[in-house]
Protein backbone atom coordinates (compact mmCIF):
# COMPACT_ATOMS: atom_id res chain seq x y z
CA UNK A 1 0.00 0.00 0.00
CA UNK A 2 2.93 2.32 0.95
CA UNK A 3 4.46 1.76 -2.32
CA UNK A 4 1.35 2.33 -4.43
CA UNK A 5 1.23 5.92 -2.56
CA UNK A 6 4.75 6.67 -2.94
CA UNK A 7 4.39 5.72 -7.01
CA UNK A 8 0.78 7.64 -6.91
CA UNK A 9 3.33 10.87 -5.54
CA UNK A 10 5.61 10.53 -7.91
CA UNK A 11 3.61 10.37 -10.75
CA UNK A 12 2.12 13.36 -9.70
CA UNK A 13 5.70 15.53 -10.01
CA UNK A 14 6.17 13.91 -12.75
CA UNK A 15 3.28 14.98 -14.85
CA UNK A 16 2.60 10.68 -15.35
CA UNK A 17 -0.81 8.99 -15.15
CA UNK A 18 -1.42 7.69 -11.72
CA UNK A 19 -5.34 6.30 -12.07
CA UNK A 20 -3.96 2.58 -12.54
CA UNK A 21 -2.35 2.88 -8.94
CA UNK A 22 -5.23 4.70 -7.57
CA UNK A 23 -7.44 1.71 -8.90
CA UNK A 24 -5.15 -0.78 -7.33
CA UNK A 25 -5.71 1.05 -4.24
CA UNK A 26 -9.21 0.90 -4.38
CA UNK A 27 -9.21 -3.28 -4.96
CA UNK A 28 -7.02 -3.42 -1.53
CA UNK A 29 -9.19 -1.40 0.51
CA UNK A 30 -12.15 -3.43 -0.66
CA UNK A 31 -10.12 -6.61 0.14
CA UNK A 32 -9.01 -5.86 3.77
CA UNK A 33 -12.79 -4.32 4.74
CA UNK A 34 -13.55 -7.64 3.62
CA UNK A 35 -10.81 -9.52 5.58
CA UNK A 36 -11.21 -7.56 8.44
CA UNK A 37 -15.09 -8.24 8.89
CA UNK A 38 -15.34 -11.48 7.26
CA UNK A 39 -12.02 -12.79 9.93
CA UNK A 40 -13.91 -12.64 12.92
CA UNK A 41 -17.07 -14.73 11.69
CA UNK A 42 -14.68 -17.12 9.87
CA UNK A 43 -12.71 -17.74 13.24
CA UNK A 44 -15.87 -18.56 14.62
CA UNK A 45 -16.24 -22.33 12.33
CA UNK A 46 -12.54 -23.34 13.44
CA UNK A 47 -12.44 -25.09 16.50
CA UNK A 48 -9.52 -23.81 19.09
CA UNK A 49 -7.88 -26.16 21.25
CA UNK A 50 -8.19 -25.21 24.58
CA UNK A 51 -9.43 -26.28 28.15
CA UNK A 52 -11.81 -24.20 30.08
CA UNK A 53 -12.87 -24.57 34.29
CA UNK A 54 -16.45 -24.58 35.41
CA UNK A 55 -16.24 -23.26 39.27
CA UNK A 56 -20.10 -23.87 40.06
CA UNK A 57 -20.28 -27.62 38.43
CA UNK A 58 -16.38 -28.47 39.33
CA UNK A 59 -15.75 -29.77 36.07
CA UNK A 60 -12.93 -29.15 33.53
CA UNK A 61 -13.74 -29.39 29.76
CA UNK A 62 -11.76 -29.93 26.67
CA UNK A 63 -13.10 -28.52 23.32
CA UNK A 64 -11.52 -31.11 21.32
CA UNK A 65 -12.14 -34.74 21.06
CA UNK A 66 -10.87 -37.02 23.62
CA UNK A 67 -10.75 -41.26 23.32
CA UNK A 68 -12.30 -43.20 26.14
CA UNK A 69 -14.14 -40.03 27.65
CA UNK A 70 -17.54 -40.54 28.45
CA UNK A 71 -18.93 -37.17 30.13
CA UNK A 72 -19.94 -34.47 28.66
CA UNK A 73 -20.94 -30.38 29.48
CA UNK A 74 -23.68 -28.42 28.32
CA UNK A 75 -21.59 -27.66 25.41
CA UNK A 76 -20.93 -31.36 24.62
CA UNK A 77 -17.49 -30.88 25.18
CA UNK A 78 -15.20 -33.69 26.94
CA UNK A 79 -15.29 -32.77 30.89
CA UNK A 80 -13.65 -34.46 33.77
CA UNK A 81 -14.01 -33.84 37.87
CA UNK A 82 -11.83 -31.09 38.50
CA UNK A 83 -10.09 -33.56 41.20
CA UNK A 84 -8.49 -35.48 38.34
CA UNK A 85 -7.15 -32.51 36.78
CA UNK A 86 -3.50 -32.43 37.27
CA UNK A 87 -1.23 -29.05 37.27
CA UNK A 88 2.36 -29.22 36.17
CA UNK A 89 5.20 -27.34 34.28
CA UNK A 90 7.97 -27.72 32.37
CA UNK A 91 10.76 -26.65 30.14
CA UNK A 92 10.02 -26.48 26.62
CA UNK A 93 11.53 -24.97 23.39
CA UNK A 94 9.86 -22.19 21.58
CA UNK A 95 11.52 -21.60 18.48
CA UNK A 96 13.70 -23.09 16.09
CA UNK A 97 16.56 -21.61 17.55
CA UNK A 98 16.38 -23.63 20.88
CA UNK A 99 14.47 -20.49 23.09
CA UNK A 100 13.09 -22.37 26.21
CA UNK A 101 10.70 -21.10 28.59
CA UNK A 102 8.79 -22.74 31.69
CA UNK A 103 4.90 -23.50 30.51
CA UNK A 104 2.26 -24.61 32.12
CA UNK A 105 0.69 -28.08 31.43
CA UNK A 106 -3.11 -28.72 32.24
CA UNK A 107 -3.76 -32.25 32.31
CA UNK A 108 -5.81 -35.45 33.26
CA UNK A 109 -3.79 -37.46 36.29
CA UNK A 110 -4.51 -41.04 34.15
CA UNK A 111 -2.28 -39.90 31.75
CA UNK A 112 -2.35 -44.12 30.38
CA UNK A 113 -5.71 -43.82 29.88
CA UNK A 114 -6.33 -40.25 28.42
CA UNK A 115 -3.05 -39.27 26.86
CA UNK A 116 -4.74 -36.74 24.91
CA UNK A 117 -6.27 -34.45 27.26
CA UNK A 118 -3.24 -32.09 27.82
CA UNK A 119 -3.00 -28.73 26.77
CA UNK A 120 0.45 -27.09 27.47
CA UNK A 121 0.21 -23.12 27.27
CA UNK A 122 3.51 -20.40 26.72
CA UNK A 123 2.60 -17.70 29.59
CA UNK A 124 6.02 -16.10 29.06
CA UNK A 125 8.67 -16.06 25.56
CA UNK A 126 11.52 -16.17 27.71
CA UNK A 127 10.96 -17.17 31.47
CA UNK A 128 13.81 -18.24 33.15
CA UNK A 129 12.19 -19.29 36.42
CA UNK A 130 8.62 -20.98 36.60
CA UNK A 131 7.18 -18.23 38.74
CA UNK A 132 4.63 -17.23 36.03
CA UNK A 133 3.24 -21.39 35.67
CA UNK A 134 2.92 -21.25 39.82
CA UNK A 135 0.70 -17.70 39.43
CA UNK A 136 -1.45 -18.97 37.08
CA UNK A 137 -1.75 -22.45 38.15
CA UNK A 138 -2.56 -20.42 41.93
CA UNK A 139 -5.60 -18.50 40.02
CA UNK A 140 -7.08 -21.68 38.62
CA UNK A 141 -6.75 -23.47 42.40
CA UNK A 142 -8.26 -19.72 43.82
CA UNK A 143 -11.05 -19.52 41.23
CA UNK A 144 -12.04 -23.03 41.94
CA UNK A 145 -12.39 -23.21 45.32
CA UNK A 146 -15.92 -22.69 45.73
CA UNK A 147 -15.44 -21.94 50.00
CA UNK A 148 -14.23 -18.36 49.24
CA UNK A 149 -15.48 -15.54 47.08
CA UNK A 150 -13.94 -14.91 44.07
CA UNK A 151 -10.68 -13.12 43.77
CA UNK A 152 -10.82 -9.41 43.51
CA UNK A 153 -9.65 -8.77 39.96
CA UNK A 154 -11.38 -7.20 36.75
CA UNK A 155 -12.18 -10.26 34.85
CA UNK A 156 -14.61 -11.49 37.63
CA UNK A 157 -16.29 -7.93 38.04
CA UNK A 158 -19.34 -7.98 35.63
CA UNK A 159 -19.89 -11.77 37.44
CA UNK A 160 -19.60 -11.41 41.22
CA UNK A 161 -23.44 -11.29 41.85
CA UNK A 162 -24.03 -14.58 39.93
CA UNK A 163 -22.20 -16.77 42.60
CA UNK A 164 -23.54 -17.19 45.42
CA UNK A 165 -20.51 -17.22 47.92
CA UNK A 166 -19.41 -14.17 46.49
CA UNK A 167 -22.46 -11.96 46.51
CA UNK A 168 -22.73 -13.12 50.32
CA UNK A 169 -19.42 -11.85 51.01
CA UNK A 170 -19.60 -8.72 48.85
CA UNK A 171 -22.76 -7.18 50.74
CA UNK A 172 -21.24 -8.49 53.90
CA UNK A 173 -18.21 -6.44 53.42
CA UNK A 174 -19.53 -3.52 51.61
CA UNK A 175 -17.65 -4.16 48.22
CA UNK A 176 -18.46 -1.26 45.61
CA UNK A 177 -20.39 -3.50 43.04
CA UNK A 178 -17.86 -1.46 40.62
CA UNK A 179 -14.62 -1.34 41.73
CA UNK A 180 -12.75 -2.56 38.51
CA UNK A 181 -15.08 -0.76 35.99
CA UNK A 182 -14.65 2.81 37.59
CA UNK A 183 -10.56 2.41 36.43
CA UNK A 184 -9.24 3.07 33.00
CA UNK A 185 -6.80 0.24 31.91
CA UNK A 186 -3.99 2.26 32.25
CA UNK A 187 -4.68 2.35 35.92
CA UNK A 188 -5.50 -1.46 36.17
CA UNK A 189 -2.11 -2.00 34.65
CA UNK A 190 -0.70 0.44 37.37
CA UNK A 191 -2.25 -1.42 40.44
CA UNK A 192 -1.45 -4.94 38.51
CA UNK A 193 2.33 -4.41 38.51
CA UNK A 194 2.81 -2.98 41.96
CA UNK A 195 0.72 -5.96 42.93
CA UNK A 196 2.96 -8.60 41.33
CA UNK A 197 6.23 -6.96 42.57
CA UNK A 198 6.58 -9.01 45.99
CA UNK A 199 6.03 -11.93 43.66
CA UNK A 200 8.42 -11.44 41.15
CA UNK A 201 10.76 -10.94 43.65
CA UNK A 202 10.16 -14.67 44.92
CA UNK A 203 13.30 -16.57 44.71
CA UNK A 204 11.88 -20.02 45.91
CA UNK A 205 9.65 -22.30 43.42
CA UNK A 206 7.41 -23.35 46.70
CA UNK A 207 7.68 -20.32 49.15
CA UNK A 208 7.30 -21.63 53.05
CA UNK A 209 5.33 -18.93 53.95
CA UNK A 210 2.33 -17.61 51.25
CA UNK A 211 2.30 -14.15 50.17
CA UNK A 212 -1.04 -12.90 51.62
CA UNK A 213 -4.53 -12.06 49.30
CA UNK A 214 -5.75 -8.72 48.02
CA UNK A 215 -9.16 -7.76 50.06
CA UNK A 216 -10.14 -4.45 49.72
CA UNK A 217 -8.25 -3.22 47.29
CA UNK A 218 -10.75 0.30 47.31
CA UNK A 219 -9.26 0.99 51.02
CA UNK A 220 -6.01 1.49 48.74
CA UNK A 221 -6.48 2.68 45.23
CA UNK A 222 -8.95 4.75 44.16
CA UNK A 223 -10.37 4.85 40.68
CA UNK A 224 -9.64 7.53 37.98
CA UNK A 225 -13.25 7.41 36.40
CA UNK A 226 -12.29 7.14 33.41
CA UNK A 227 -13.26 3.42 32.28
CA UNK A 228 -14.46 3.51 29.07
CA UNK A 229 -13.87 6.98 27.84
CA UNK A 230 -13.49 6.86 23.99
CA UNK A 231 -10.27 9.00 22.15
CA UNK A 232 -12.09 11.05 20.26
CA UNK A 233 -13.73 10.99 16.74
CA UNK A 234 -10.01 11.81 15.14
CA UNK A 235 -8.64 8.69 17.08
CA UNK A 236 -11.52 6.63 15.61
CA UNK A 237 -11.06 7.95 12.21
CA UNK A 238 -7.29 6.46 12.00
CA UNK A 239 -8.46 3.37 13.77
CA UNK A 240 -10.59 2.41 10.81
CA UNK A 241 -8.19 3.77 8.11
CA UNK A 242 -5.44 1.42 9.11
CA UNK A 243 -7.53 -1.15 8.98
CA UNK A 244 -8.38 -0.27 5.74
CA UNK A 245 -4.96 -0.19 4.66
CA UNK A 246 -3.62 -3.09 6.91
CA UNK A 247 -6.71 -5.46 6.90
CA UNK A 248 -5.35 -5.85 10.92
CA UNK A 249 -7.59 -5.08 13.43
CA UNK A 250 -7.33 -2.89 15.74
């Protein structure tokens, strides 16, 4: 596209004709409108491997087909008991140039019997100590533990109310049903990375004594308002002209 404009200029100096380029133009920004809106409903026919948790029914569910399993969710994906989910990590290699990194490995405990439920996920390029596996397999232990609310972060905000344990222990405490949605993302990034500095410091695998949770995170930040406020009509305008030009979205 870049070079099609720079041609387009020159012909211009140049006294040439430049309608053939500006037609060629005109096919690509057709094509990309077309990528760009036809991607997302294309995406939507191929079938991603992944695993997914179900906190209320304490099941675990594959969404691709697994031999010898017999139980199914309301999806009529593969599920097992969330006790014979195992968590584990290991070193893998990333790249054809021998890159390793620590990922995390979600899979069923009878390994014999259902060698194909596994997923193993990349959570960091480069990690040179496995303290990003241990956070994340810690949020899927947290989430799934059904005896406390769940854990005070963004992603659960919109679904607090709709479990039970947590909607108890929101009124109880006084929890503004909002928190999360009052804060911009710049300011959820802010909180996130002065949260995760005591754990990045970590220097054991298995500390002895457990970092303690976030409660009432509103006693300590406060939010900025400004969740959701848009950039402007002139920020808009260049969002949709490079996908125009770039058929990426944005």
């Amino acid at each position: 596209m870049s070079g099609l404009l720079g041609a387009i200029i020159i012909c211009l100096f140049e006294g040439q004709p430049w309608l053939e380029y500006a037609k060629w133009i005109g096919w690509l920004i057709l094509i990309n409108f077309a990528l760009v809106n036809l991607t997302p409903y294309l995406s939507t026919f191929v079938k991603e491997k992944c695993v997914y948790f179900d906190r209320e029914n304490q099941k675990v569910s594959f969404t691709f087909d697994i031999p010898h399993c017999t139980e199914r969710d309301e999806f009529g994906n593969c599920c097992f008991d969330y006790s014979e989910i195992n968590l584990r990590y290991q070193r893998v290699t990333t790249d054809q140039y021998g890159a390793t990194t620590y990922a995390p490995i979600i899979s069923h405990k009878d390994g014999q019997k259902f060698p194909k439920a596994k997923i193993t996920a990349i959570v960091n390029e480069n990690g040179r100590v496995p303290i990003e596996c241990l956070m994340l397999f810690e949020d899927i232990r947290r989430f799934m533990d059904k005896s406390k609310p769940l854990p005070e972060s963004p992603e659960y905000e919109g679904f607090r109310h709709l479990d039970p344990v947590t909607a108890e222990h929101d009124k109880a405490i006084g929890r503004p049903a909002s928190y999360w949605s009052e804060m911009s993302l710049e300011q959820q990034f802010k909180v996130a990375n002065k949260i995760y500095e005591p754990i990045y410091e970590l220097n054991e695998e298995f500390p002895k004594k457990p970092l303690p949770e976030m409660k009432e995170p509103w006693k300590h930040w406060k939010p900025d308002g400004k969740k959701g406020e848009g950039k402007g009509l002139k920020h808009e305008i260049l969002l949709i002209a490079m996908q125009l030009f770039t058929a990426k979205p944005m």
